[in-house]
Protein backbone atom coordinates (compact mmCIF):
# COMPACT_ATOMS: atom_id res chain seq x y z
CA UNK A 1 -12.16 -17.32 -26.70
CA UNK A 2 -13.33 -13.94 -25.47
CA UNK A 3 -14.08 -13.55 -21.86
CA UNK A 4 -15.53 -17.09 -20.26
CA UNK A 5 -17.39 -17.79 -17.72
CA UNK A 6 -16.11 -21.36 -17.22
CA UNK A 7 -15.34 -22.43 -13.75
CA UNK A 8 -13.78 -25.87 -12.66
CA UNK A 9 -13.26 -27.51 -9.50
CA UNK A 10 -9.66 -27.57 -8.39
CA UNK A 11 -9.45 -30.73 -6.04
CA UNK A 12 -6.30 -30.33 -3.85
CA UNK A 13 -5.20 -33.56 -2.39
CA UNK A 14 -3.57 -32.33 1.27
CA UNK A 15 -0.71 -35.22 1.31
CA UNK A 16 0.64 -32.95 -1.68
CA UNK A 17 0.98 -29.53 0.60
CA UNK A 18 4.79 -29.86 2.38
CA UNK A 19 3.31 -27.63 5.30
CA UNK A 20 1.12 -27.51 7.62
CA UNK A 21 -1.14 -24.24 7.01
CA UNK A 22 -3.00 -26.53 4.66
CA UNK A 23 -3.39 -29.73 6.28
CA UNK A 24 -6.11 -27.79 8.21
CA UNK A 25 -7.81 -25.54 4.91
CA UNK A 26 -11.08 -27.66 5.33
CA UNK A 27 -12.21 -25.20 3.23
CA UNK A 28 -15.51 -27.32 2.17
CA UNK A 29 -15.83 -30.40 1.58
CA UNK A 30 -18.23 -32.29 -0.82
CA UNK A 31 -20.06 -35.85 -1.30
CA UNK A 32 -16.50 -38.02 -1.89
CA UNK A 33 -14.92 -36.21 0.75
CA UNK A 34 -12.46 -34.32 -1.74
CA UNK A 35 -11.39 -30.92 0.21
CA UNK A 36 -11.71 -27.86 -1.96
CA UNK A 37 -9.62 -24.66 -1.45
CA UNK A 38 -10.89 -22.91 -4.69
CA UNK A 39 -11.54 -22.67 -8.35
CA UNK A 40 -9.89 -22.08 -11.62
CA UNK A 41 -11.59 -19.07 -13.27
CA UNK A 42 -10.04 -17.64 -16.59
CA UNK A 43 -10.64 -14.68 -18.64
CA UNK A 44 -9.47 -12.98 -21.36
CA UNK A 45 -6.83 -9.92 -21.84
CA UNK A 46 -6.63 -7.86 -24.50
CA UNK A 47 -3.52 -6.29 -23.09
CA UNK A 48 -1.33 -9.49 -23.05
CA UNK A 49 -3.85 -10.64 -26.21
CA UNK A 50 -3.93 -13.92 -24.28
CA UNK A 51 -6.51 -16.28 -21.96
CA UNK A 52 -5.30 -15.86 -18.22
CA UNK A 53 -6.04 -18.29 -15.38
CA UNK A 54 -6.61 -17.27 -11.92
CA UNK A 55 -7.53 -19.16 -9.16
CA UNK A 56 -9.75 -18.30 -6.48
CA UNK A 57 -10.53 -19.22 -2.58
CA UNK A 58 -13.53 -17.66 -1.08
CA UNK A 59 -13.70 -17.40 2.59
CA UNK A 60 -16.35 -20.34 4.06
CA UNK A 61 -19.52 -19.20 5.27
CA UNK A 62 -19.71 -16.49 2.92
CA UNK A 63 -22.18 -13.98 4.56
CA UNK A 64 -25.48 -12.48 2.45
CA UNK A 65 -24.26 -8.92 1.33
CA UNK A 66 -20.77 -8.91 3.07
CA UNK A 67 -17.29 -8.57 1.10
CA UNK A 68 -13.90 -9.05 1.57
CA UNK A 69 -10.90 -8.11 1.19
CA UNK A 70 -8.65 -9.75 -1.62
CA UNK A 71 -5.39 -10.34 -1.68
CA UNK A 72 -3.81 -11.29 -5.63
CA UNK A 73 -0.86 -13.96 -5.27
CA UNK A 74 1.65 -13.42 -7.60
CA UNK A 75 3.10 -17.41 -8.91
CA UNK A 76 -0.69 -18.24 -8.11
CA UNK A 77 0.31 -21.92 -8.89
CA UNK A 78 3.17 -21.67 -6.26
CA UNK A 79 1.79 -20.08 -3.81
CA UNK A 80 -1.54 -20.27 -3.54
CA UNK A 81 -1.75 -22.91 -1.26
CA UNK A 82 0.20 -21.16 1.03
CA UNK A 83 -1.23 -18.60 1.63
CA UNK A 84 -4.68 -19.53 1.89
CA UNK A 85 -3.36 -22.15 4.66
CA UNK A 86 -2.21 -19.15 6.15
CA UNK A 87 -5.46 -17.51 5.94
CA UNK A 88 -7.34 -20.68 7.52
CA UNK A 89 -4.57 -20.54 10.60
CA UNK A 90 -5.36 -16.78 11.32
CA UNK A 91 -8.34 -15.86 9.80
CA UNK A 92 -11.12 -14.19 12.42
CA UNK A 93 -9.31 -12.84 15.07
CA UNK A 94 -5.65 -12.19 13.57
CA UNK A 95 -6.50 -11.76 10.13
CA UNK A 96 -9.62 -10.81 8.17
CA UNK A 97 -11.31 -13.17 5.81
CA UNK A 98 -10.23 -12.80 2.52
CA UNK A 99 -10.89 -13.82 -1.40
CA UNK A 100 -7.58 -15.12 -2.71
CA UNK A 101 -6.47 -14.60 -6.56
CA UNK A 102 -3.98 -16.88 -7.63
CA UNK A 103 -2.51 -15.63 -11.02
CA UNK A 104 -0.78 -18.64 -13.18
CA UNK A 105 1.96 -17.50 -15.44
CA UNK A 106 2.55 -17.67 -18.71
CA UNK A 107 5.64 -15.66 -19.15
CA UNK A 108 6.73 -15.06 -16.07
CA UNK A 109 10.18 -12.85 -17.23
CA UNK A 110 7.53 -10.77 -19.62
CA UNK A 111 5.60 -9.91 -16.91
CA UNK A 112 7.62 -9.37 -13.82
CA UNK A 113 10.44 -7.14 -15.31
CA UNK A 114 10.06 -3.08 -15.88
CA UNK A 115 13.01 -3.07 -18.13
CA UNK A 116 13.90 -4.83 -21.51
CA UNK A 117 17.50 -6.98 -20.78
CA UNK A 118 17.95 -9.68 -23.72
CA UNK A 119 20.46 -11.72 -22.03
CA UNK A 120 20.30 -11.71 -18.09
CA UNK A 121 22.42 -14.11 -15.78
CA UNK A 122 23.22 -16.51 -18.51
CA UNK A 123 20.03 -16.86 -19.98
CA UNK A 124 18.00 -15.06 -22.57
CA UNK A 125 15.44 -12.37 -21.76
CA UNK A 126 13.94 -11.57 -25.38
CA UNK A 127 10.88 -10.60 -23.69
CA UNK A 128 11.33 -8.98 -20.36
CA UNK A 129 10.40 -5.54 -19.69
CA UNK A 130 6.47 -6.31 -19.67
CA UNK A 131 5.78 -5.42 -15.98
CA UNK A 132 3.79 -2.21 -17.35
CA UNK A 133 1.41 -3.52 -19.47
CA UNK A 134 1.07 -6.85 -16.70
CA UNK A 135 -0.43 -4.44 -14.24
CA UNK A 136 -2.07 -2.75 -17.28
CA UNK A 137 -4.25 -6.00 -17.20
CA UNK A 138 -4.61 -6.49 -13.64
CA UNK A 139 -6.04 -2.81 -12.77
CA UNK A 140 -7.95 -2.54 -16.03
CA UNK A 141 -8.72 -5.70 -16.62
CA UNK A 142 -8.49 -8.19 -13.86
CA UNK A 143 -9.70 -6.07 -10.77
CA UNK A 144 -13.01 -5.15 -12.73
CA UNK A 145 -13.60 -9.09 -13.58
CA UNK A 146 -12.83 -10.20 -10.26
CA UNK A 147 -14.96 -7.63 -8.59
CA UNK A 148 -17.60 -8.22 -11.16
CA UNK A 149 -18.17 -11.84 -9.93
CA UNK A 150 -17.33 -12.12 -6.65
CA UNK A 151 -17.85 -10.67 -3.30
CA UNK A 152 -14.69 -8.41 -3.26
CA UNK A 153 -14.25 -5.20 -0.58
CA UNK A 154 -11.87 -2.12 -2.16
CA UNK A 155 -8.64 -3.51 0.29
CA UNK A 156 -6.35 -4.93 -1.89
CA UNK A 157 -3.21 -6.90 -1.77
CA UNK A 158 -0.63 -7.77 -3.52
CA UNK A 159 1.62 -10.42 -2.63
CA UNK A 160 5.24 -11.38 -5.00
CA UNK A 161 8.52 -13.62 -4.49
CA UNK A 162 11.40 -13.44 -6.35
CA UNK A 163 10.84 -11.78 -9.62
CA UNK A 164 7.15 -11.47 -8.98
CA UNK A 165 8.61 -9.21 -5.52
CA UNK A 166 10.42 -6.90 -7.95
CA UNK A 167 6.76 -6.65 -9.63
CA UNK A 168 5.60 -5.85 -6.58
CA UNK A 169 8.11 -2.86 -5.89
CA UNK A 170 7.90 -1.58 -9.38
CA UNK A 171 4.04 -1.26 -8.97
CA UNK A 172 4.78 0.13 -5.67
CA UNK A 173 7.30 3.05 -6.43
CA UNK A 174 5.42 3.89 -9.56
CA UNK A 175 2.07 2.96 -9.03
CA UNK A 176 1.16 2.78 -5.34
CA UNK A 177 -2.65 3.66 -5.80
CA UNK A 178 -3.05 0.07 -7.38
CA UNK A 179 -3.05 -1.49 -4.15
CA UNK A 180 -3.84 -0.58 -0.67
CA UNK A 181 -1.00 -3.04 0.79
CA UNK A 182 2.44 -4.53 -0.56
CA UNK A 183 4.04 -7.56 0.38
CA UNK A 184 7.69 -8.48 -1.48
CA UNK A 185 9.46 -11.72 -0.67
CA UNK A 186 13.15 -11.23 -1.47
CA UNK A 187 12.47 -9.14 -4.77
CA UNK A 188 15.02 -9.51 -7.33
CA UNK A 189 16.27 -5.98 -7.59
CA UNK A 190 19.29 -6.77 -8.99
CA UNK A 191 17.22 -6.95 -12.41
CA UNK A 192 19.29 -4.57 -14.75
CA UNK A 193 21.64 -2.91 -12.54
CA UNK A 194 19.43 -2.37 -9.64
CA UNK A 195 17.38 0.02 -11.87
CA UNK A 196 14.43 0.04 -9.87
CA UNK A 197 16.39 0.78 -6.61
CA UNK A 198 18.01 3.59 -8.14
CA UNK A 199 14.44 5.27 -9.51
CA UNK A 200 13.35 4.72 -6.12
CA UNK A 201 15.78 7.22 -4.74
CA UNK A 202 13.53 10.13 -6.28
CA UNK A 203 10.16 8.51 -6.33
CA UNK A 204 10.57 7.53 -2.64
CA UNK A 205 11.13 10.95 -1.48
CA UNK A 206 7.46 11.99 -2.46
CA UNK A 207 4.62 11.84 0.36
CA UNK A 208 2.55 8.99 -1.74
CA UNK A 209 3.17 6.58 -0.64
CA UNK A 210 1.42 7.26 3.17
CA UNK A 211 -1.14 4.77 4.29
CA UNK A 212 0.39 1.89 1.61
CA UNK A 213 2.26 -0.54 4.02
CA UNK A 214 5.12 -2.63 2.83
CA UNK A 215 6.78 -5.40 3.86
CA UNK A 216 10.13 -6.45 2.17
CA UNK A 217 11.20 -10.01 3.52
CA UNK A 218 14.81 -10.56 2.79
CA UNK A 219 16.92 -13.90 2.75
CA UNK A 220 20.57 -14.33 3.15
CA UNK A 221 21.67 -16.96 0.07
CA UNK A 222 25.17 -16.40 0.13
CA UNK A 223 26.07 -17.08 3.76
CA UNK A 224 27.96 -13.38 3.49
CA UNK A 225 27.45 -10.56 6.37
CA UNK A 226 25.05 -7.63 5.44
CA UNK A 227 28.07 -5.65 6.31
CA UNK A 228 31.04 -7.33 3.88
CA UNK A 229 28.29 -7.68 1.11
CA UNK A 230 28.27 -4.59 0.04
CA UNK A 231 31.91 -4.41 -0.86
CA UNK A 232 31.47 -7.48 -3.19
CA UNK A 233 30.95 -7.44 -6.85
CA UNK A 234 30.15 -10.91 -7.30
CA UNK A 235 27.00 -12.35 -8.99
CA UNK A 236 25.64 -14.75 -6.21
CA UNK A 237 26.23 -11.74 -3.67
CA UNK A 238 24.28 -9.42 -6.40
CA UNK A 239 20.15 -9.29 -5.10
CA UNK A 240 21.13 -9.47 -1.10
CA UNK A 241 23.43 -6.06 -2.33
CA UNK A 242 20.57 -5.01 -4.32
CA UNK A 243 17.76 -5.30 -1.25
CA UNK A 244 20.28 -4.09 1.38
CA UNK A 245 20.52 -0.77 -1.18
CA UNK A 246 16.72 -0.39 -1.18
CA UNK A 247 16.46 -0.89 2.53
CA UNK A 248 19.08 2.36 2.80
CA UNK A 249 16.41 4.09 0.58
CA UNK A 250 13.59 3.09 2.31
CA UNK A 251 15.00 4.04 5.93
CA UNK A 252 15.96 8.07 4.36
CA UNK A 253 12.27 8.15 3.87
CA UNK A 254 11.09 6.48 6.87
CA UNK A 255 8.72 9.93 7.70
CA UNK A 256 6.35 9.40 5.40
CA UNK A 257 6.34 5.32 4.81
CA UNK A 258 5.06 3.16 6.66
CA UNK A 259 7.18 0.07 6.28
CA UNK A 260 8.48 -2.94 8.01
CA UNK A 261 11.73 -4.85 6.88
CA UNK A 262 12.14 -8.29 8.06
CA UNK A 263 15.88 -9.80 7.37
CA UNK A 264 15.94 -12.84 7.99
CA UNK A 265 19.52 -14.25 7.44
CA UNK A 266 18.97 -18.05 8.46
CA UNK A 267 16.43 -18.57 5.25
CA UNK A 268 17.78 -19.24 1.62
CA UNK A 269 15.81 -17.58 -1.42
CA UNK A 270 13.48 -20.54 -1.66
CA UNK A 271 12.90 -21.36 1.89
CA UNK A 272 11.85 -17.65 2.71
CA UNK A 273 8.76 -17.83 1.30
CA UNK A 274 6.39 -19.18 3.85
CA UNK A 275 7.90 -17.51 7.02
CA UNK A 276 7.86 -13.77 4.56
CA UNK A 277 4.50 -14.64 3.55
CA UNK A 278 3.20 -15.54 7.54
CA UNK A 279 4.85 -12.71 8.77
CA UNK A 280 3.98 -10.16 5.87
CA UNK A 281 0.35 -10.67 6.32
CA UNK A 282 0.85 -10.47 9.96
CA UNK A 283 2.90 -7.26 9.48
CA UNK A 284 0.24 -5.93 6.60
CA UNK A 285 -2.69 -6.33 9.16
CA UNK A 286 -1.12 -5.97 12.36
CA UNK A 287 -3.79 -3.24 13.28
CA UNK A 288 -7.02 -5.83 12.69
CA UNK A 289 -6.45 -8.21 16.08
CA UNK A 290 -8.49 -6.72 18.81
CA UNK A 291 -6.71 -7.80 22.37
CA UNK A 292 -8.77 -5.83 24.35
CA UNK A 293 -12.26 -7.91 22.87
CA UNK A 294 -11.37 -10.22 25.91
CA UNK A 295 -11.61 -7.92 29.13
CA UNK A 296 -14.92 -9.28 29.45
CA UNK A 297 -13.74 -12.50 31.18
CA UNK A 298 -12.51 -10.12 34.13
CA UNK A 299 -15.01 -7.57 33.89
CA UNK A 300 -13.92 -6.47 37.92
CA UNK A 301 -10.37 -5.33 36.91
CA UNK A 302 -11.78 -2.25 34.48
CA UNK A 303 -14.16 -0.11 34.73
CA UNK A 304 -17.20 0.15 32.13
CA UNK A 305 -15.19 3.00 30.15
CA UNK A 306 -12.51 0.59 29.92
CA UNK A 307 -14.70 -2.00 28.66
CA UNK A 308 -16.34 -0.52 26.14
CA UNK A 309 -14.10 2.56 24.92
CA UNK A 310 -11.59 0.13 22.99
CA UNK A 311 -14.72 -1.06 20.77
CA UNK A 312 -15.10 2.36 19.41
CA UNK A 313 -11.15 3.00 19.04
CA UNK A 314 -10.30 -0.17 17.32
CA UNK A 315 -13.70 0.06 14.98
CA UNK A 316 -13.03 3.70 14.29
CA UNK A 317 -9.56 2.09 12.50
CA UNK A 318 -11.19 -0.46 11.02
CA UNK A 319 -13.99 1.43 9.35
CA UNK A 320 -10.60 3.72 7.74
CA UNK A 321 -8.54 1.33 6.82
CA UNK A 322 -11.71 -0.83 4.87
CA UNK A 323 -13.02 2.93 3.47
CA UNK A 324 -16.59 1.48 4.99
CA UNK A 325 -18.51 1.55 8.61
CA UNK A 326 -17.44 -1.75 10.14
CA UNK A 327 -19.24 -2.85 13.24
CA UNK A 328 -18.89 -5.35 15.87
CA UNK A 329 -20.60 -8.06 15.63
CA UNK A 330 -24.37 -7.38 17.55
CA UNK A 331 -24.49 -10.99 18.89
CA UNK A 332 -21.25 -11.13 20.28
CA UNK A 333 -21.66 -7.83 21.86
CA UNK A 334 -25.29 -8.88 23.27
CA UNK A 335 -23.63 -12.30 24.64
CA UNK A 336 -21.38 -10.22 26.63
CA UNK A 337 -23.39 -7.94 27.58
CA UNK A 338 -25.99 -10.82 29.09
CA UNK A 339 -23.20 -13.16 30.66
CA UNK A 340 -21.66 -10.04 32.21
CA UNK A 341 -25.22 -9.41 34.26
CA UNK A 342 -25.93 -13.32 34.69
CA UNK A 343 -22.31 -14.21 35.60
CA UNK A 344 -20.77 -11.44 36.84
CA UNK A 345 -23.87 -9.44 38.46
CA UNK A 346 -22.05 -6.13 37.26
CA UNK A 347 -25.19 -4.57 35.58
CA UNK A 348 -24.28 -1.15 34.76
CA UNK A 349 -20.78 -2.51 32.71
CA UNK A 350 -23.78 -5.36 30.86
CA UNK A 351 -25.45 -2.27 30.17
CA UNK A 352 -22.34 -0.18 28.54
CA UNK A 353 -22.26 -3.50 26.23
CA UNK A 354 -25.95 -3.43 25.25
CA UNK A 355 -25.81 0.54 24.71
CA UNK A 356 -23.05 -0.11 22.49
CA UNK A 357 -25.79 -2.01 20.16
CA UNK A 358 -27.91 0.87 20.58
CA UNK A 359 -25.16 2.97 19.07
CA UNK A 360 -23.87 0.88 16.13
CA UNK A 361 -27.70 -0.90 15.25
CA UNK A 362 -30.38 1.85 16.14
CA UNK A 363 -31.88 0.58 13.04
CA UNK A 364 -32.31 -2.89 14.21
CA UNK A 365 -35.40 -3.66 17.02
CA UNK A 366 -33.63 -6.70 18.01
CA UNK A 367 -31.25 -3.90 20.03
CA UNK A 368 -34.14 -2.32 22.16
CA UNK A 369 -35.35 -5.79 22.57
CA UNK A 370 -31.99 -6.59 24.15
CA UNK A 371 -32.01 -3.46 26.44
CA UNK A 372 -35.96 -4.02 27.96
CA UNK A 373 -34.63 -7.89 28.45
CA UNK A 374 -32.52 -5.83 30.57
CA UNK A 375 -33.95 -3.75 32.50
CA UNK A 376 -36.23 -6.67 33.00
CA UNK A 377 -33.53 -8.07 34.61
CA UNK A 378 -32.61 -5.65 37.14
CA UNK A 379 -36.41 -4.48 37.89
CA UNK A 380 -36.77 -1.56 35.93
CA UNK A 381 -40.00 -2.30 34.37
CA UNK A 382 -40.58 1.39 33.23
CA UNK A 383 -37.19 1.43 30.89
CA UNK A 384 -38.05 -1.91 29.64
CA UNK A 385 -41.32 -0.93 28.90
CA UNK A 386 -40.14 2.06 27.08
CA UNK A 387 -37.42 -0.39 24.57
CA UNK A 388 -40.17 -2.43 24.04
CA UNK A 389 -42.14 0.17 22.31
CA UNK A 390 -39.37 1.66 20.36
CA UNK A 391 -38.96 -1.98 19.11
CA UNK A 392 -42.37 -2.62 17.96
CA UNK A 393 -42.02 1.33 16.21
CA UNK A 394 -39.36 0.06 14.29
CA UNK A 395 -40.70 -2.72 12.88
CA UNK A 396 -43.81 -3.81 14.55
CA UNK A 397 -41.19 -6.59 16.39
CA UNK A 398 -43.46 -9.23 17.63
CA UNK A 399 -41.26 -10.72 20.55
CA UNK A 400 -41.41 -7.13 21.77
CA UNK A 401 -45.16 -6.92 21.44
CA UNK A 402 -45.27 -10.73 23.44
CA UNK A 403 -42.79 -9.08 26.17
CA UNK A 404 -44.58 -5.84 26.08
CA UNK A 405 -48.25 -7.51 26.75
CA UNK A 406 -46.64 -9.44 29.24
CA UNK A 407 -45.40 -6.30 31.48
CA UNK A 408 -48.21 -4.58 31.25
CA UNK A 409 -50.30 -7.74 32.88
């Protein structure tokens, strides 16, 4: 069919989702009150020689010339639903907003698997050993299209359970530059003699893999102690073994990889999913909250320093870990700012708010606006005057001109 363009609704009914993420993804919402969480998308691979189906959740309230992260679900059938629930829960202030990728399977054993095993745990495996040419087709094929039509940022992640988690470690060791971020829910790494564990031994010890984070949630099936589990042989006992062995790897190497490993021995391999997946993304972005955004509502207990001086810290990360100048947002900061000097009557910490504009939007006149409201305020009439005009030089701003005329009366 060649690439298409086609896109179709996907109506989710909420009575169908088992958790409650999504019983509050009121994503949008349309004339016969059907709630939307995406679309189905598709495009064609020449790699696989095969039509793929993604779908796709865009943040609401999509902002002109702003993009997002995106973060490619593994199982996109699965577990799409989780994890844009998850999004919806945490989104803003715990987690940015993000453009989900769902990828549907069509062989999932072709895909997921680095190595070629025809007969695997009592089933056949003709066609395993894909995983190579499956991220073949998402970084050459999949990342452009995406990008291409929607509003996509360069942080990506990469999110896998099960089999699709040992696709997530493979393109980790081996190709870490794929993704900025790498979340694995109790990987199979079993998969042909814990191959991929023992490659990792020498690709791990390489400095890489610094500023990738992983997170490797593992589950305890078997009901067996981490410590007696690795004197078994047995094959239920086999991918808690196999996991334990990669965590030993991943620990020698702890210097120059930034990891977090989250055992969690009361969940099964199924019902691990959705706690891995909340506390991966959690774990992933665990430097985008912002704590110290909320010292305005006792401005008396810091000084202006220590109002301000955590804006520049935590936006400093920000703008590195997104490879792009992020800002704070100018109304929130000129709200502050204002209810600081109307509610608080602490001027000169209002004003270390409203020179923070100054400093990340000298470009906009709205900011010297701001400042001779100001100095307005406190009876400076000189200073305000002085905004005023640089506002009107910017762009001939006609409030300031009003505000300007006014003064000078």
């Amino acid at each position: 069919m060649g690439i298409n363009h086609f896109m179709t609704r996907v109506l989710v009914c909420i009575g169908f989702i088992c958790i409650n993420f999504c019983a509050m993804a009121q994503f949008s919402q349309n004339k016969d009150n059907e709630l939307i969480l995406g679309t189905v998308d598709s495009l064609f691979s020449k790699t696989l020689n095969e039509q793929r189906e993604i779908w796709v959740h865009l943040p609401e309230k999509i902002e002109d010339g702003k993009k997002y992260p995106v973060i490619y679900v593994l199982d996109g059938r699965g577990h799409f639903h989780t994890v844009t629930g998850i999004l919806k829960l945490l989104e803003k202030w715990n987690l940015p907003k993000s453009i989900v990728v769902g990828i549907s399977n069509t062989d999932r054993t072709r895909d997921f698997t680095p190595t070629n095993v025809p007969f695997q745990r009592g089933h056949k495996s003709e066609t395993s050993g894909g995983a190579a040419n499956f991220l073949t087709f998402i970084e050459k094929e999949l990342k452009p299209f995406v990008e291409s039509k929607y509003p996509i940022d360069t942080m990506s992640t990469i999110i896998g359970h099960s089999t699709g988690g040992l696709f997530v470690l493979y393109t980790y060791t081996h190709h870490p530059d794929v993704f900025d971020n790498y979340l694995a829910i109790d990987p199979s790494l079993w998969w042909d003699k814990e191959k991929l564990v023992k490659q990792s031994e020498k690709l791990l010890s390489t400095s890489t893999y610094q500023n990738k984070p992983l997170y490797v949630a593992v589950a305890n099936s078997v009901g067996v102690d981490t410590v007696k589990v690795r004197k078994l042989r047995s094959e239920p006992t086999e991918m808690l073994r196999a996991n334990l062995n990669f965590h030993d790897i991943l620990v020698k190497n702890k210097g120059h990889i930034e990891f977090t490993w989250d055992y969690q021995g009361s969940e099964d391999h199924g019902s691990v999913v959705v706690p891995g997946m909340y506390n991966g993304l959690r774990s992933l972005f665990s430097w985008y909250p912002f704590p110290e955004r909320w010292r305005f509502n006792t401005p008396k207990a810091y000084t202006a320093e220590e109002l301000t001086t955590p804006f520049y810290t935590h936006f400093e990360e920000l703008s590195k870990r997104f490879k792009r100048e992020v800002k704070p947002d100018w109304q929130f900061i000129n709200d502050v700012g204002f209810f600081i000097v109307t509610s608080h009557k602490l001027p000169k910490k209002a004003q270390a708010y409203l020179e923070m504009n100054l400093k990340y939007y000298p470009e906009e006149s709205k900011s010297y606006v701001a400042m001779g409201d100001y100095y307005v305020m406190i009876k400076k009439k000189d200073e305000a005057i002085s905004h005023f005009e640089k506002a009107i030089a910017i762009d001939g701003n006609k409030e300031a001109q009003e505000k300007l005329k006014k003064l000078k009366k």
